[in-house]
C-alpha atoms as a PDB file:
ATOM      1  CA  UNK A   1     155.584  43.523 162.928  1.00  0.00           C
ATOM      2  CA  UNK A   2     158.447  45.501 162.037  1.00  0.00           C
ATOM      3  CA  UNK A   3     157.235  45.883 158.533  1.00  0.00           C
ATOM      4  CA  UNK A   4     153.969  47.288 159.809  1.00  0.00           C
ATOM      5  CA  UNK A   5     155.767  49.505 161.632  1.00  0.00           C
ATOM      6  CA  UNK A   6     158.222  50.838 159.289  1.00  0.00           C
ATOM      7  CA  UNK A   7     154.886  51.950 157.492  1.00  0.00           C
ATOM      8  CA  UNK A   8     154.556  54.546 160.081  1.00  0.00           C
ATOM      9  CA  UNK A   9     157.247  57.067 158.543  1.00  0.00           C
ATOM     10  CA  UNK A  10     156.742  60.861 157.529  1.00  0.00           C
ATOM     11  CA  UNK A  11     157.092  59.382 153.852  1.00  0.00           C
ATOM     12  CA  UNK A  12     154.351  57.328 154.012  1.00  0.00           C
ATOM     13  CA  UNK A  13     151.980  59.850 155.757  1.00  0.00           C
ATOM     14  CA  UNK A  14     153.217  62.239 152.773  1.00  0.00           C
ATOM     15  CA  UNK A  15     152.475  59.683 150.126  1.00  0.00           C
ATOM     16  CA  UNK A  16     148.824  59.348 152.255  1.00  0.00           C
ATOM     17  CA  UNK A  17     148.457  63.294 152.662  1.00  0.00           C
ATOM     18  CA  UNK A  18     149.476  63.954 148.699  1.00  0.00           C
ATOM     19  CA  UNK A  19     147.191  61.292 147.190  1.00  0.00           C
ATOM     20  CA  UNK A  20     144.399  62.305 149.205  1.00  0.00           C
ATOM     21  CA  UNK A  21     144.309  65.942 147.868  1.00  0.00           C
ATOM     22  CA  UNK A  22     145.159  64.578 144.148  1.00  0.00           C
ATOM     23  CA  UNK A  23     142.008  62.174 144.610  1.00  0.00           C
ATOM     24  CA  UNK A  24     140.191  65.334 145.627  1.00  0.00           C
ATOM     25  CA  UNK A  25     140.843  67.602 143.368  1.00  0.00           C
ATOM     26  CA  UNK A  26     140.353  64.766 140.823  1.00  0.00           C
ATOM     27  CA  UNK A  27     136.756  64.297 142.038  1.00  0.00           C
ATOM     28  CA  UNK A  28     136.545  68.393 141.989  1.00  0.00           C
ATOM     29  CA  UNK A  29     137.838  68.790 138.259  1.00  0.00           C
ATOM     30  CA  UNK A  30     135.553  65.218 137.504  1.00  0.00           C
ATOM     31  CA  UNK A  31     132.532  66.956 139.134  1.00  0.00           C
ATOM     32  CA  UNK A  32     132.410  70.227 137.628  1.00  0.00           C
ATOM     33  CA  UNK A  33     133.101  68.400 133.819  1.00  0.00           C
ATOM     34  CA  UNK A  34     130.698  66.091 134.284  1.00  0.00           C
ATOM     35  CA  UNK A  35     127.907  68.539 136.593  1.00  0.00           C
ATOM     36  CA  UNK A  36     129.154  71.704 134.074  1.00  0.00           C
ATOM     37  CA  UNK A  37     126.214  73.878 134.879  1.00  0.00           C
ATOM     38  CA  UNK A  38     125.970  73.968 138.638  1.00  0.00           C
ATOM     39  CA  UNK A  39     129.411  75.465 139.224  1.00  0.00           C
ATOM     40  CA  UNK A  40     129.363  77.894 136.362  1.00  0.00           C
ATOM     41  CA  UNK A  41     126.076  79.046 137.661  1.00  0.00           C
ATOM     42  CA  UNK A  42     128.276  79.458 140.981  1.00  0.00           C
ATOM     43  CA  UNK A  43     130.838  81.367 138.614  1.00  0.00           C
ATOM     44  CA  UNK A  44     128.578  83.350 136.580  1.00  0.00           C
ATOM     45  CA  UNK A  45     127.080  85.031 140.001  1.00  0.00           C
ATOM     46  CA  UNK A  46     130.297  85.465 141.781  1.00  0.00           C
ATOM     47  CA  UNK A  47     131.767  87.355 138.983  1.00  0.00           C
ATOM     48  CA  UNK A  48     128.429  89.437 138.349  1.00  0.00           C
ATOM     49  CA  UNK A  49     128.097  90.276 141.972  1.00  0.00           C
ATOM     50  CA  UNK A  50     124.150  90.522 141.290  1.00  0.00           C
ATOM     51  CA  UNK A  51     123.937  88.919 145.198  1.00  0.00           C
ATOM     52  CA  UNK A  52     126.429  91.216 146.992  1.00  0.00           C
ATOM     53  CA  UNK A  53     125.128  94.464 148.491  1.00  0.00           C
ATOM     54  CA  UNK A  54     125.275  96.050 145.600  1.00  0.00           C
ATOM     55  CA  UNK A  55     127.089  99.164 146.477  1.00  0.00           C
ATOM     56  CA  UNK A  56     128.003 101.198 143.730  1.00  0.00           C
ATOM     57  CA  UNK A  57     131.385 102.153 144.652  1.00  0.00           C
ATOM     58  CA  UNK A  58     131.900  98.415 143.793  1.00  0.00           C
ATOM     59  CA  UNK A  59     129.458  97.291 141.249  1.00  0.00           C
ATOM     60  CA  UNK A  60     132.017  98.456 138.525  1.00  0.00           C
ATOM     61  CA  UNK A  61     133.941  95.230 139.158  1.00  0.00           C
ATOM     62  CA  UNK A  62     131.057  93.333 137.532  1.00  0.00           C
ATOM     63  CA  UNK A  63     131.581  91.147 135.213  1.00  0.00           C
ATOM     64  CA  UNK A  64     128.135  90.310 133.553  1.00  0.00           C
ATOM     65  CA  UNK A  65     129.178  88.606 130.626  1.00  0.00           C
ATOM     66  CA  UNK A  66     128.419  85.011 130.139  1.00  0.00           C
ATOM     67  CA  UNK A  67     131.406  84.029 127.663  1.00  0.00           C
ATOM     68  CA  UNK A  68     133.451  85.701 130.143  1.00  0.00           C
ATOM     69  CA  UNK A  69     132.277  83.786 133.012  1.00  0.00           C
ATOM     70  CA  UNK A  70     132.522  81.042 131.033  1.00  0.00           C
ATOM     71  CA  UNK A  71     135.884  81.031 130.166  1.00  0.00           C
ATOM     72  CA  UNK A  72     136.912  81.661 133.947  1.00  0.00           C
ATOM     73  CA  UNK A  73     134.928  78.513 134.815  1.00  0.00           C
ATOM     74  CA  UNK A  74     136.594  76.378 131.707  1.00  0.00           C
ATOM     75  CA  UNK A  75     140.031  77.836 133.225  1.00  0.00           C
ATOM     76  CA  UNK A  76     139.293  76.995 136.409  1.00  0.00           C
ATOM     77  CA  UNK A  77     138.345  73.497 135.261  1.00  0.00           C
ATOM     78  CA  UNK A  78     141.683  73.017 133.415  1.00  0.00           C
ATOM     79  CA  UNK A  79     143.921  74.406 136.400  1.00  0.00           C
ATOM     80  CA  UNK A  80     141.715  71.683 138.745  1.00  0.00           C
ATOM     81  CA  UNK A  81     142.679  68.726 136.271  1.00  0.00           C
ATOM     82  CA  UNK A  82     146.347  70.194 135.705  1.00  0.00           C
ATOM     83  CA  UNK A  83     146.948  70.106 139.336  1.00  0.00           C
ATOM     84  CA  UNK A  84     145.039  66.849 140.012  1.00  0.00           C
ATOM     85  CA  UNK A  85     147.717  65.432 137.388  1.00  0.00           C
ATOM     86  CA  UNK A  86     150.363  67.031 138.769  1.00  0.00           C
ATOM     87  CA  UNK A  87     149.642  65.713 142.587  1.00  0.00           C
ATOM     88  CA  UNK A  88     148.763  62.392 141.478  1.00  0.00           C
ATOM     89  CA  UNK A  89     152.544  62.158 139.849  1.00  0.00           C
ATOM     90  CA  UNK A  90     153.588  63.650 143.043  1.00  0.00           C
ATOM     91  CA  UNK A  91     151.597  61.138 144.810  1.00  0.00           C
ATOM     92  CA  UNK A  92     153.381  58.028 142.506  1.00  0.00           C
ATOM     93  CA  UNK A  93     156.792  59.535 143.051  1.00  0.00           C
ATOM     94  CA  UNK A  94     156.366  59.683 146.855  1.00  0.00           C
ATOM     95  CA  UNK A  95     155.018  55.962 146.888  1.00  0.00           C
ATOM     96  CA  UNK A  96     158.172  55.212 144.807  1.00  0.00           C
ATOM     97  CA  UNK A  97     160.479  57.015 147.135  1.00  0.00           C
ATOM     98  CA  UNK A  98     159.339  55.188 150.774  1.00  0.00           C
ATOM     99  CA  UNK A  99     160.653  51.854 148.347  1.00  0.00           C
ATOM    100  CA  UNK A 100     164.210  53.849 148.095  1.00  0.00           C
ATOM    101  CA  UNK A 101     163.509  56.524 145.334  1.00  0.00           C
ATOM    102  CA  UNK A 102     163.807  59.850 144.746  1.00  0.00           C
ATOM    103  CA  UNK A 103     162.235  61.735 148.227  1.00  0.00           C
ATOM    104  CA  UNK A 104     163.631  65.180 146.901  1.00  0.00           C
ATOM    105  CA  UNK A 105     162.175  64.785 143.800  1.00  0.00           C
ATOM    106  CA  UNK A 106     158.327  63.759 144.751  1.00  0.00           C
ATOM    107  CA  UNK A 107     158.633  66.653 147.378  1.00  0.00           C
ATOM    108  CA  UNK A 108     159.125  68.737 144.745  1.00  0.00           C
ATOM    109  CA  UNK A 109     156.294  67.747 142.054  1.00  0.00           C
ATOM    110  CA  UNK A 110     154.037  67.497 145.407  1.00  0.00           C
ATOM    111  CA  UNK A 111     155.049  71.209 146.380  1.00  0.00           C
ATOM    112  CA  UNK A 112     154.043  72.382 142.667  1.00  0.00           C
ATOM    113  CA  UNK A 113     151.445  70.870 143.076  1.00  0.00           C
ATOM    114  CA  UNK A 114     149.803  71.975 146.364  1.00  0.00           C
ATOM    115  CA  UNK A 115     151.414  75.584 145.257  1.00  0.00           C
ATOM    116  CA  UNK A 116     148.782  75.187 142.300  1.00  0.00           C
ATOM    117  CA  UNK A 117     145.791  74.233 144.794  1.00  0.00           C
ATOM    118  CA  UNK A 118     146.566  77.448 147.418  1.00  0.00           C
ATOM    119  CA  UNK A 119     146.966  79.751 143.917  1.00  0.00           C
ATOM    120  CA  UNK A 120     143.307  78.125 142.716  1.00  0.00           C
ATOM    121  CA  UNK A 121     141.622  78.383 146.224  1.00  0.00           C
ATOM    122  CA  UNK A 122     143.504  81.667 148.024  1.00  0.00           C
ATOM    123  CA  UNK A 123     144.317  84.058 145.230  1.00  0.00           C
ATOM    124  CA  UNK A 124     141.212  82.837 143.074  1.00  0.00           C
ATOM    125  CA  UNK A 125     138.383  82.555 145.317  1.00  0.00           C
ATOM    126  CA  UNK A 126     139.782  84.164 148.762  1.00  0.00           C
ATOM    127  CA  UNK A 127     141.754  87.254 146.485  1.00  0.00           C
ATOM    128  CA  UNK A 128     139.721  87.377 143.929  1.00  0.00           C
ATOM    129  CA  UNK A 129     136.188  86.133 144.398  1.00  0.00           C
ATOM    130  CA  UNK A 130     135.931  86.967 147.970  1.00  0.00           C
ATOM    131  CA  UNK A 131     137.636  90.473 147.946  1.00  0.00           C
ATOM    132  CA  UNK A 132     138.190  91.710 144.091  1.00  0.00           C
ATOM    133  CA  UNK A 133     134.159  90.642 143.369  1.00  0.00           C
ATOM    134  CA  UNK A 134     132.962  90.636 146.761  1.00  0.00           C
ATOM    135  CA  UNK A 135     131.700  86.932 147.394  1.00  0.00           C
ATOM    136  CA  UNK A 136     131.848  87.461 151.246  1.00  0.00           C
ATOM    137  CA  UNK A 137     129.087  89.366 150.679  1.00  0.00           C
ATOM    138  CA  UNK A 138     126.428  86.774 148.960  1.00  0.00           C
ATOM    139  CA  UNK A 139     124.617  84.090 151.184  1.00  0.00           C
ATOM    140  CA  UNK A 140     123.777  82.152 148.105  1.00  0.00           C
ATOM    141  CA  UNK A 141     126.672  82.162 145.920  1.00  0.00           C
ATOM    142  CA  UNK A 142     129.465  82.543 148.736  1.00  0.00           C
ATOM    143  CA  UNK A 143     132.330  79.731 148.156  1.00  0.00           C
ATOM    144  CA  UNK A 144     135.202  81.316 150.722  1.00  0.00           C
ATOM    145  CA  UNK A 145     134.289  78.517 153.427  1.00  0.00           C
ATOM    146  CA  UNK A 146     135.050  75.616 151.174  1.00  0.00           C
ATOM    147  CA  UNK A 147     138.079  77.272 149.973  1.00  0.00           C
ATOM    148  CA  UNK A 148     139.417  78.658 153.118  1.00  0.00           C
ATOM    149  CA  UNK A 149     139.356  74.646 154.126  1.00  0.00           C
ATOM    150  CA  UNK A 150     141.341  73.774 150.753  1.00  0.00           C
ATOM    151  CA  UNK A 151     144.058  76.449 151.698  1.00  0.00           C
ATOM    152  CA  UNK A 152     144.223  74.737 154.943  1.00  0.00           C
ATOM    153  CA  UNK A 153     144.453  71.405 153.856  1.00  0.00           C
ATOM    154  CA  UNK A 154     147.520  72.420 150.879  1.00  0.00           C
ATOM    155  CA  UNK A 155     149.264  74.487 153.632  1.00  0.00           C
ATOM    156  CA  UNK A 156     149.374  71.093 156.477  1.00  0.00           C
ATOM    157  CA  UNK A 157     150.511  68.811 153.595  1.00  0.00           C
ATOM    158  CA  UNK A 158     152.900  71.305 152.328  1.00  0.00           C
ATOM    159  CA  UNK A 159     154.660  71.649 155.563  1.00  0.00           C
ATOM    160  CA  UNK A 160     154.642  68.250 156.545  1.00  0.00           C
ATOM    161  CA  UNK A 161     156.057  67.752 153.027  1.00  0.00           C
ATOM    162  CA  UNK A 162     159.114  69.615 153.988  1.00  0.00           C
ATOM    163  CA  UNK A 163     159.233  68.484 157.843  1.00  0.00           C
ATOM    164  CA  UNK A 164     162.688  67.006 158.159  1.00  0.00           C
ATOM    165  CA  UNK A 165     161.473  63.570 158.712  1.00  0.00           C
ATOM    166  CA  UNK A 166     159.997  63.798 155.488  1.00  0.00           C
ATOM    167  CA  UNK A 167     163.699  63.639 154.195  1.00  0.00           C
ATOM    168  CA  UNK A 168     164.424  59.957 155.839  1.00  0.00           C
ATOM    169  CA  UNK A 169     163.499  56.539 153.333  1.00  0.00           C
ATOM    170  CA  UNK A 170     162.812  53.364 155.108  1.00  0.00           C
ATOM    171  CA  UNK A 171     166.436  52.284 155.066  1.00  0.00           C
ATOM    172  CA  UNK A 172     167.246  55.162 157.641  1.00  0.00           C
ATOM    173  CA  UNK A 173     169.319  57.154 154.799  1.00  0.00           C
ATOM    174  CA  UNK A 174     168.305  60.990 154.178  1.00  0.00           C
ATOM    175  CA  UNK A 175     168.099  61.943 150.500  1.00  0.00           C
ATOM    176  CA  UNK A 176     169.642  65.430 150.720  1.00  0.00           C
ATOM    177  CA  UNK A 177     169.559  68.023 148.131  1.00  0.00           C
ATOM    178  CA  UNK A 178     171.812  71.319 148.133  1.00  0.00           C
ATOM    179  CA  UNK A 179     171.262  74.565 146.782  1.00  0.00           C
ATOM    180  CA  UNK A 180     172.076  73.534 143.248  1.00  0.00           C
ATOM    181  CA  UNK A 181     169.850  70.726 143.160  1.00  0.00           C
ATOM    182  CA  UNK A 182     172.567  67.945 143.543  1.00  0.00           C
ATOM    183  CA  UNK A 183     171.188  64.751 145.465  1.00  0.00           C
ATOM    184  CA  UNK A 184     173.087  63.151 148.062  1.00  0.00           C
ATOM    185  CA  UNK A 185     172.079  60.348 150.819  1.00  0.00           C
ATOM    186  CA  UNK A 186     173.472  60.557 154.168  1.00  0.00           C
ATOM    187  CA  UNK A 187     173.376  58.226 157.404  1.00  0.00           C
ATOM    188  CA  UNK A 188     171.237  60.868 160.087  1.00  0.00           C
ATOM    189  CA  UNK A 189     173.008  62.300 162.614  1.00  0.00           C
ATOM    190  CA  UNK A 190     172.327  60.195 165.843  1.00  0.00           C
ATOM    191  CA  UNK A 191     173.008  62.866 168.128  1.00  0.00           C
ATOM    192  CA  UNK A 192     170.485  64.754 166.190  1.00  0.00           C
ATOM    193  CA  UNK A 193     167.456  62.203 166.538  1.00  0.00           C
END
């Protein structure tokens, strides 16, 4: 029983919480190679703005060009499967690191990684898409829900990531790094539990 209920550590809900978002944005970065045309149909619109309002004072922003639009979408597509990569790894090394590895290090591949996922989904389609070209305003082409949900879900993980349970293995030690990167483990502080 004890072994069950080692299981229920901050590592292993961060080795949960970091594999589910790598599976997902594995299935997102699967989805739009495999489906190409519905999402760069989504792209193509966003970054013409031909569903927004339509107010000339922003129509300038428009970006009507379909190689264009199709290299944002193939960039897009490329960041998804880079980060997918990159949070499955993190995902590995935090699986790795409940057995006695390296907790500092899979916190930080996991943190470049869900750094890449809020840069994809809050700079490019809150910033960008939703303010720069104006997606807020479309009812067909208007992706700031989904994404708003995917900045969510990167900013929980991310801070419970860095929680400082999240520094304790399942033999009780703490993997400690200081400011120079050096790793040390350390016995917790009873008091401080």
């Amino acid at each position: 029983m004890d072994r069950v209920f080692g299981l229920g550590t901050l590592p292993v809900a961060a080795t949960a919480l970091t594999a589910t978002i790598a599976v997902y944005m594995a299935l997102v970065a699967f989805g739009n190679i495999t489906d190409f045309g519905t999402n760069r149909a989504f792209v193509q619109h966003v970054l013409a703005m031909d569903t927004t309002f339509r107010d000339d004072d922003v129509m300038w922003r428009a970006i009507e060009s379909r190689a264009i639009a199709d290299a944002a979408y193939v960039a897009i597509i490329v960041w998804e499967t880079v980060t997918a990569a990159v949070l499955l790894a993190g995902a590995w090394l935090w699986l790795r690191a409940v057995r006695g590895g390296d907790l500092p290090r899979a916190r930080r591949v996991t943190t470049l990684g869900l750094t890449m996922v809020l840069l994809l989904f809050g700079l490019g389609f809150i910033a960008i898409g939703g303010e720069w070209f104006q997606m807020w305003q479309s009812s067909d082409w208007n992706g700031l829900e989904p994404a708003g949900r995917n900045v969510m879900m990167a900013a929980f993980v991310l801070v419970v990531i860095h929680l400082p349970g999240a520094r304790e293995s399942r033999d009780g030690w703490e993997d400690r790094e200081d400011r120079d990167g050096r790793r040390s483990r350390e016995q917790p502080d009873e008091a401080a539990a």
